[in-house]
C-alpha atoms as a PDB file:
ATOM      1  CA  UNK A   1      14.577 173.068 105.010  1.00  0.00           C
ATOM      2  CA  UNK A   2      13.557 175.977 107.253  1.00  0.00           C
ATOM      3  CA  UNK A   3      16.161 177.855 109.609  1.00  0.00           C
ATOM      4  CA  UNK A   4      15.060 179.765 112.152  1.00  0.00           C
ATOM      5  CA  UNK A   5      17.400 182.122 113.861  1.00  0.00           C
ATOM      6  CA  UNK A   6      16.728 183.465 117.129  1.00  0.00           C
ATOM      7  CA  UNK A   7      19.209 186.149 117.608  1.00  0.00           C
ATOM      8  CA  UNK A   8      18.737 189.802 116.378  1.00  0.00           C
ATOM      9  CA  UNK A   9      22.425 189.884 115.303  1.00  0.00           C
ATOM     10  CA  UNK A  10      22.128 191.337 111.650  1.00  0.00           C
ATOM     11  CA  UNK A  11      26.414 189.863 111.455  1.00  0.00           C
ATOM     12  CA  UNK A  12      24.856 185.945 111.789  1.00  0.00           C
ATOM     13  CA  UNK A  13      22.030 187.020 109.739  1.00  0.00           C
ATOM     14  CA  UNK A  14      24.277 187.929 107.197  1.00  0.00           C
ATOM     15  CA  UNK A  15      27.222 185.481 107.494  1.00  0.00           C
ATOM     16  CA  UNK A  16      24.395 182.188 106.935  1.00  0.00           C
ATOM     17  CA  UNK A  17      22.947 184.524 104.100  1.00  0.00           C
ATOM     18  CA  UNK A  18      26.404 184.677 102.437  1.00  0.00           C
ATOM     19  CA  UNK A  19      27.080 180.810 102.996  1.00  0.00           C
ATOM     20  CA  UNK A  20      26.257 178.850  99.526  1.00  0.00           C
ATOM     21  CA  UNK A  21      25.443 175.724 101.436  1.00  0.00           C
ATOM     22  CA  UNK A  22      22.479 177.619 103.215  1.00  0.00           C
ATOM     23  CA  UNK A  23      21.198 179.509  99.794  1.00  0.00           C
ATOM     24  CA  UNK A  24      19.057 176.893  98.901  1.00  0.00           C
ATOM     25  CA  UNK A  25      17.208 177.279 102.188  1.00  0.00           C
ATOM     26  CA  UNK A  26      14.954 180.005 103.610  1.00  0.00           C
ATOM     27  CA  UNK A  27      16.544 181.853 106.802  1.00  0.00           C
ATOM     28  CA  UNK A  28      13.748 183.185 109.369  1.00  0.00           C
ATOM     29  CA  UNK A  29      14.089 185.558 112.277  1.00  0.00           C
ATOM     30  CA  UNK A  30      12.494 185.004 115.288  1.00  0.00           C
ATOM     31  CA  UNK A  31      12.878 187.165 117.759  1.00  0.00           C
ATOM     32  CA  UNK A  32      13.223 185.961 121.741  1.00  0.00           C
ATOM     33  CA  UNK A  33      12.531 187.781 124.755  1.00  0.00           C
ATOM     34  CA  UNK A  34      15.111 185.986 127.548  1.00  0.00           C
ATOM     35  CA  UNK A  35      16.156 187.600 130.948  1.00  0.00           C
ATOM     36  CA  UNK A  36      20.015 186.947 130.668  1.00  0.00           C
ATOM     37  CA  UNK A  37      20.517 187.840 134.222  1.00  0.00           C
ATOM     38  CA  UNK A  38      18.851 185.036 135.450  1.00  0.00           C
ATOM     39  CA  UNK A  39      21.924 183.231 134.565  1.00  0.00           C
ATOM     40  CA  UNK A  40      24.371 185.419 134.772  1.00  0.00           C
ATOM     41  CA  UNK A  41      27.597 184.785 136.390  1.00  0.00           C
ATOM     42  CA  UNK A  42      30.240 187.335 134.939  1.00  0.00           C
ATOM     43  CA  UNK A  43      32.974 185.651 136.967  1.00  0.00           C
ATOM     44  CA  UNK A  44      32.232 182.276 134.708  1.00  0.00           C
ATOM     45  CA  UNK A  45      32.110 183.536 131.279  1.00  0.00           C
ATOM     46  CA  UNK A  46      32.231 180.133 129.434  1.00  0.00           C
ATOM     47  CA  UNK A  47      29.583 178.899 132.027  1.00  0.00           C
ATOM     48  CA  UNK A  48      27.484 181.665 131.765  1.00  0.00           C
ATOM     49  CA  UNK A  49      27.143 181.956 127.769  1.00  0.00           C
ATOM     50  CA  UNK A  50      26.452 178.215 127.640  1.00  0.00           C
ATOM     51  CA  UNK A  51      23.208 178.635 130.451  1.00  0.00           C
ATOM     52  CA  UNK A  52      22.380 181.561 128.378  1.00  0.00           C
ATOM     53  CA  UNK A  53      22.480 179.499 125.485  1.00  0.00           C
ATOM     54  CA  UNK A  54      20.182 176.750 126.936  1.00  0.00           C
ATOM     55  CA  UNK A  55      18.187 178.952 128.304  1.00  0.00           C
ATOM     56  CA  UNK A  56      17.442 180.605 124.402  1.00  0.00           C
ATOM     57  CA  UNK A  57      16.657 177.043 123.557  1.00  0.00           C
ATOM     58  CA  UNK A  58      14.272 176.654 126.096  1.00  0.00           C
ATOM     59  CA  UNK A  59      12.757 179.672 124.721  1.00  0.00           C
ATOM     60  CA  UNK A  60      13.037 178.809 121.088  1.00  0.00           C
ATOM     61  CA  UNK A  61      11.603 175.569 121.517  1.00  0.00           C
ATOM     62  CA  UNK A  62       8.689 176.479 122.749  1.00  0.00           C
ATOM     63  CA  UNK A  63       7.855 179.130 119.605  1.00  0.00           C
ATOM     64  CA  UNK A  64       9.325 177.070 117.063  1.00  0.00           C
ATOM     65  CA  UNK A  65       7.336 173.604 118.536  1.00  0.00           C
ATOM     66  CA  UNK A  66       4.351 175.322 116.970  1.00  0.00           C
ATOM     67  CA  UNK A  67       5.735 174.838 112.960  1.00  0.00           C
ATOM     68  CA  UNK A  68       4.993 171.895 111.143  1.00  0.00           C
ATOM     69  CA  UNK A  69       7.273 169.522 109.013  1.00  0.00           C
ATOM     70  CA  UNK A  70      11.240 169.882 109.209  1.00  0.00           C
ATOM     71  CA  UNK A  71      12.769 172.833 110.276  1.00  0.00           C
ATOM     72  CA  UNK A  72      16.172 173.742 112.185  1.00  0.00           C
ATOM     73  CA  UNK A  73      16.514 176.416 115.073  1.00  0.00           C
ATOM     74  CA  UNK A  74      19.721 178.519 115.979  1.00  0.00           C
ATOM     75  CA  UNK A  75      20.216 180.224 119.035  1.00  0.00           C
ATOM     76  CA  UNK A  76      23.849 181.833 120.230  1.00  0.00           C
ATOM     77  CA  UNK A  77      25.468 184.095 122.621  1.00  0.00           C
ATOM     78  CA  UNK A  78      29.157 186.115 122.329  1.00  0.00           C
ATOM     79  CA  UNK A  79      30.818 187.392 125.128  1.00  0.00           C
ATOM     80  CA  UNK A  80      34.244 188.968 125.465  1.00  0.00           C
ATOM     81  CA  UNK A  81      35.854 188.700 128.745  1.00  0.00           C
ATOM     82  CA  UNK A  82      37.671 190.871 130.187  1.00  0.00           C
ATOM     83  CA  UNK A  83      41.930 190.622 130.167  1.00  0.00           C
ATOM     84  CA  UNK A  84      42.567 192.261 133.432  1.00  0.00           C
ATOM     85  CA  UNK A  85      39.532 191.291 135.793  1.00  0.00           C
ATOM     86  CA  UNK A  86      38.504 188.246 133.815  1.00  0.00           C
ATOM     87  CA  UNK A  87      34.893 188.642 133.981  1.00  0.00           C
ATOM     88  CA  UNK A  88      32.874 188.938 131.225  1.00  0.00           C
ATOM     89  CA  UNK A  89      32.111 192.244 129.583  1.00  0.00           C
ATOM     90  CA  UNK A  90      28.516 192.132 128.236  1.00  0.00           C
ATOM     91  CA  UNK A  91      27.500 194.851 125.937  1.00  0.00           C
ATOM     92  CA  UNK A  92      27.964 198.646 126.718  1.00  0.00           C
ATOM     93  CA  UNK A  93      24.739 200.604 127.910  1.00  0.00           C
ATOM     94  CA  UNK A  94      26.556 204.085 126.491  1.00  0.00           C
ATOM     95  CA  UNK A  95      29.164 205.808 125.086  1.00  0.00           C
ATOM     96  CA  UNK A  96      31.178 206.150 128.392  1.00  0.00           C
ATOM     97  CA  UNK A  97      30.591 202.431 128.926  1.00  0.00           C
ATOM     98  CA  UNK A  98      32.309 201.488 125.730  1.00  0.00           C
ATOM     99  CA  UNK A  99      35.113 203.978 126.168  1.00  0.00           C
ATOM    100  CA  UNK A 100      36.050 202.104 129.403  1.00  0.00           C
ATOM    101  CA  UNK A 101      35.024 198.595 127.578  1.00  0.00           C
ATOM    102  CA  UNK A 102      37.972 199.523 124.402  1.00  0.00           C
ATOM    103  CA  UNK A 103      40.098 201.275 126.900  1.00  0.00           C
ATOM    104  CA  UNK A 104      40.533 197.841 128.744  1.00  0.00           C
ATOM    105  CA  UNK A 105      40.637 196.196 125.716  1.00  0.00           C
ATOM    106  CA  UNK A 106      43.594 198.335 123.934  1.00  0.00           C
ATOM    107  CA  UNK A 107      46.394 197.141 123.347  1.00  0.00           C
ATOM    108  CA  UNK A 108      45.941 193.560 124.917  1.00  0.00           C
ATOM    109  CA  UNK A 109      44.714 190.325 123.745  1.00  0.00           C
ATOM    110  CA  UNK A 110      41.232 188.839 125.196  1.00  0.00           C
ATOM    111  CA  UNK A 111      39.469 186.500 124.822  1.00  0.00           C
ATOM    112  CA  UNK A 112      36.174 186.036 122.970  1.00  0.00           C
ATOM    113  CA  UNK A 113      33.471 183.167 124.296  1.00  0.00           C
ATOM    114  CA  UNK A 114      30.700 181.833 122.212  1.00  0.00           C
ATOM    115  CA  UNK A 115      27.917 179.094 122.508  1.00  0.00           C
ATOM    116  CA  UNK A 116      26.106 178.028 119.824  1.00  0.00           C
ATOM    117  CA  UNK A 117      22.532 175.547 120.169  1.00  0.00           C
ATOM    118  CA  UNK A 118      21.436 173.614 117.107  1.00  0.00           C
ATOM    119  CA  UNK A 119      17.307 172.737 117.915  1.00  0.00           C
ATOM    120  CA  UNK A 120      15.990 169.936 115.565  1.00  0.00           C
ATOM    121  CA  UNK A 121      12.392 169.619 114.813  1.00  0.00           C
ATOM    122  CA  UNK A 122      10.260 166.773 116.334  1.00  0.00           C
ATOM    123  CA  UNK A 123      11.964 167.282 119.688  1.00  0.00           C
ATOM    124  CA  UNK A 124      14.598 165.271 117.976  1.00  0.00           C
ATOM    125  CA  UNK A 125      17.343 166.784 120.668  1.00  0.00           C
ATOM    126  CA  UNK A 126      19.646 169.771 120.627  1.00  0.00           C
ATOM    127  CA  UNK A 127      23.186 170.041 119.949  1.00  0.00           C
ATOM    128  CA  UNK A 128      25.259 172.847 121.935  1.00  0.00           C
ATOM    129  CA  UNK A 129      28.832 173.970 121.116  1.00  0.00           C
ATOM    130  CA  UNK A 130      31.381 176.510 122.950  1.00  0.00           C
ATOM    131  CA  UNK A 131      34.217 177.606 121.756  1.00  0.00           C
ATOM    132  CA  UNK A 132      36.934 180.491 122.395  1.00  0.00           C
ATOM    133  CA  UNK A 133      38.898 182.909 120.178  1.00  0.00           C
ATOM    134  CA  UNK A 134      42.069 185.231 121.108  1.00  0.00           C
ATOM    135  CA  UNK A 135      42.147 188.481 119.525  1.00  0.00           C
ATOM    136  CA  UNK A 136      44.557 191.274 119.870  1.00  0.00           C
ATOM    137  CA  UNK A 137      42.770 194.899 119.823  1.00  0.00           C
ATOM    138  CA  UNK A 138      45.755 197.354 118.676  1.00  0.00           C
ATOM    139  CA  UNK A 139      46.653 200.161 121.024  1.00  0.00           C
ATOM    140  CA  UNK A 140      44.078 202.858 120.459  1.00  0.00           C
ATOM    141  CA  UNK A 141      44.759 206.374 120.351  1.00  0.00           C
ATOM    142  CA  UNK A 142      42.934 209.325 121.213  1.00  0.00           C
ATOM    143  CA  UNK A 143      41.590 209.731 117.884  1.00  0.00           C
ATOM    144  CA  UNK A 144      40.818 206.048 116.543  1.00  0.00           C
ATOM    145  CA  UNK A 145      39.825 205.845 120.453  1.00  0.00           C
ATOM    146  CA  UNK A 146      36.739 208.993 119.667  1.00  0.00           C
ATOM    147  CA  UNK A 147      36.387 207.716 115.502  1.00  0.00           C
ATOM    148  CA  UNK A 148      35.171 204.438 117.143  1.00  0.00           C
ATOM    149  CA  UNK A 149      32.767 206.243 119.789  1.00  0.00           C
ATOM    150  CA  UNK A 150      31.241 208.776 117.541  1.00  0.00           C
ATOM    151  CA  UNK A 151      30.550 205.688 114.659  1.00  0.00           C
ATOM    152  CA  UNK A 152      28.371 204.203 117.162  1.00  0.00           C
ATOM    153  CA  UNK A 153      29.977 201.074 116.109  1.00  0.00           C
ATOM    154  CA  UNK A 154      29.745 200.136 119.769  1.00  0.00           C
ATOM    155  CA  UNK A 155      26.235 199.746 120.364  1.00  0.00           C
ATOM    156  CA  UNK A 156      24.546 196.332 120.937  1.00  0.00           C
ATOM    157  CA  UNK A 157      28.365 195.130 120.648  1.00  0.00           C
ATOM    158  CA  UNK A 158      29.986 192.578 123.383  1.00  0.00           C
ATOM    159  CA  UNK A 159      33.077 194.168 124.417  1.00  0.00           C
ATOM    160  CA  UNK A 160      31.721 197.527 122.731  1.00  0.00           C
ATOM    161  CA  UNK A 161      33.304 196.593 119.271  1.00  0.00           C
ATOM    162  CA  UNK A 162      32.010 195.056 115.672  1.00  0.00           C
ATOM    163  CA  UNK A 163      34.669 192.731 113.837  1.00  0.00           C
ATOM    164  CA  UNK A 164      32.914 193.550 110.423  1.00  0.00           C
ATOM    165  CA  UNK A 165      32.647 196.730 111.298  1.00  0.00           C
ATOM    166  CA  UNK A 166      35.039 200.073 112.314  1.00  0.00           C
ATOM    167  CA  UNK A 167      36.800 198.002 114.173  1.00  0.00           C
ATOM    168  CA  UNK A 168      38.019 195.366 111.848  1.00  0.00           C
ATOM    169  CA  UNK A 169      41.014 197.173 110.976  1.00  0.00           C
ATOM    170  CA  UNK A 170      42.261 197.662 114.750  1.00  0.00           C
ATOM    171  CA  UNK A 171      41.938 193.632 115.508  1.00  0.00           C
ATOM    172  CA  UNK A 172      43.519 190.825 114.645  1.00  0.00           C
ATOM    173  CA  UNK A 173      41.495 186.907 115.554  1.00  0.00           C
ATOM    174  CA  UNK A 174      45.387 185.380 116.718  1.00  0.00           C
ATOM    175  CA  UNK A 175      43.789 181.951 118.441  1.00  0.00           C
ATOM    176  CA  UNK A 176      40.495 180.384 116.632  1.00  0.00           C
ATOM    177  CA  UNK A 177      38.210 181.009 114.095  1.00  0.00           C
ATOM    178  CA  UNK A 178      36.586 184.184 113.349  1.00  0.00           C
ATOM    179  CA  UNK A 179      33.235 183.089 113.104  1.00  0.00           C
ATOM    180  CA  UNK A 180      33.590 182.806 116.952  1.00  0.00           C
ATOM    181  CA  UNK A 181      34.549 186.302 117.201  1.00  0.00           C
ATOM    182  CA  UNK A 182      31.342 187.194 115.142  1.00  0.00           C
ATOM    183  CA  UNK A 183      29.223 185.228 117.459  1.00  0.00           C
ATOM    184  CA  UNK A 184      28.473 181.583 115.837  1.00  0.00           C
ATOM    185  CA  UNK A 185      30.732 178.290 117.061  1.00  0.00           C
ATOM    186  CA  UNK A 186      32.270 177.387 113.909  1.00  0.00           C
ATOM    187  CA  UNK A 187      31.622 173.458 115.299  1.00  0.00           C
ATOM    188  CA  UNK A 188      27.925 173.662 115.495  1.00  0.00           C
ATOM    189  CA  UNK A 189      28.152 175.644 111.648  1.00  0.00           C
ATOM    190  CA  UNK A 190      29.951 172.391 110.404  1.00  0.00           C
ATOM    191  CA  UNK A 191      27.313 170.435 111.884  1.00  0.00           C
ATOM    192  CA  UNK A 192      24.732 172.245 110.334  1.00  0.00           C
ATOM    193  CA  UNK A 193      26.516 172.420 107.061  1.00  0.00           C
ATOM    194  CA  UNK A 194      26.085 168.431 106.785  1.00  0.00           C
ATOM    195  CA  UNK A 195      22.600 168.367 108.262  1.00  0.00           C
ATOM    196  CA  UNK A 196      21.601 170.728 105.596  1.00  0.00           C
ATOM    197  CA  UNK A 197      23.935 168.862 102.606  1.00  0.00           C
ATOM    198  CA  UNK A 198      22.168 165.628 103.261  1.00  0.00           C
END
């Protein structure tokens, strides 16, 4: 079977990769080009990574309509909303920007959104999950505050931080799974788990 996942997250990329119930099959990127902001409503951060979700699918599913025989898409979003202003906190555009993003964040717990779409070939349907994680981010100080700036950890990061990366020693998943923290709903992973198994 033939996966096809549209995100340009190199952690899902990897996490499938490592999964020995997706081995047997071949994993293919495909890249999407969606304006977020066309759904955007930070105040709604569950709402707003499911339309962002269905509107990847929309996307996908008209590339992937193209390929022949069996195949399944993926599309996801991750976003980590804020624990003071609850609004999400979408991904920082600098350094400064992910200063004040892990500034908020230290020492608190927040809470991490993410949507998952399953596409099925043959316009046999699509299967969406959301799901929620807690996490605690330890109280930063000034220096693990600039270590995590100057890794660059940060970039292309919701909430300006990597769970498999510098940060993983500073956070701790207390409510859910870490997959969602990553940026895949571990639902729609058991669901493809049997798809692919059968």
């Amino acid at each position: 079977m033939r996966i096809f996942l549209a995100s340009a997250s190199s952690r899902r990329r990897l996490w499938l990769e490592a999964q020995s119930w997706v081995e047997p099959h071949d994993i293919s990127i495909v890249p999407l080009d969606v304006d977020e902001s066309k759904v955007m409503d930070v105040s709604d951060v569950s709402g707003t990574v499911r339309n962002v979700v269905e509107l990847k699918i929309e996307s996908a599913r008209a590339l992937l309509n193209e390929n022949e025989g069996d195949w399944i898409g993926i599309v996801s979003d991750t976003m980590v909303e804020d624990p003071v202003r609850k609004v999400a906190m979408g991904k920082p555009g600098d350094s400064n920007q992910a200063r004040e993003m892990l500034s908020t964040l230290s020492g608190r717990n927040h809470k991490v959104w993410t949507c998952t779409g399953i596409l099925l070939a043959h316009d046999k349907g699509d299967m969406i999950y959301t799901e929620s994680a807690d996490v605690y981010f330890r109280d930063l100080d000034t220096d693990a505050m600039d270590d995590l700036i100057e890794s660059g950890s940060w970039t292309g990061k919701a909430g300006g931080y990597d769970i498999h990366g510098k940060a993983s020693d500073l956070i701790e998943v207390v409510k859910g799974s870490e997959i969602t923290v990553l940026g895949l709903s571990e639902n729609s992973m058991m669901v493809l788990r049997e798809i692919l198994e059968k």
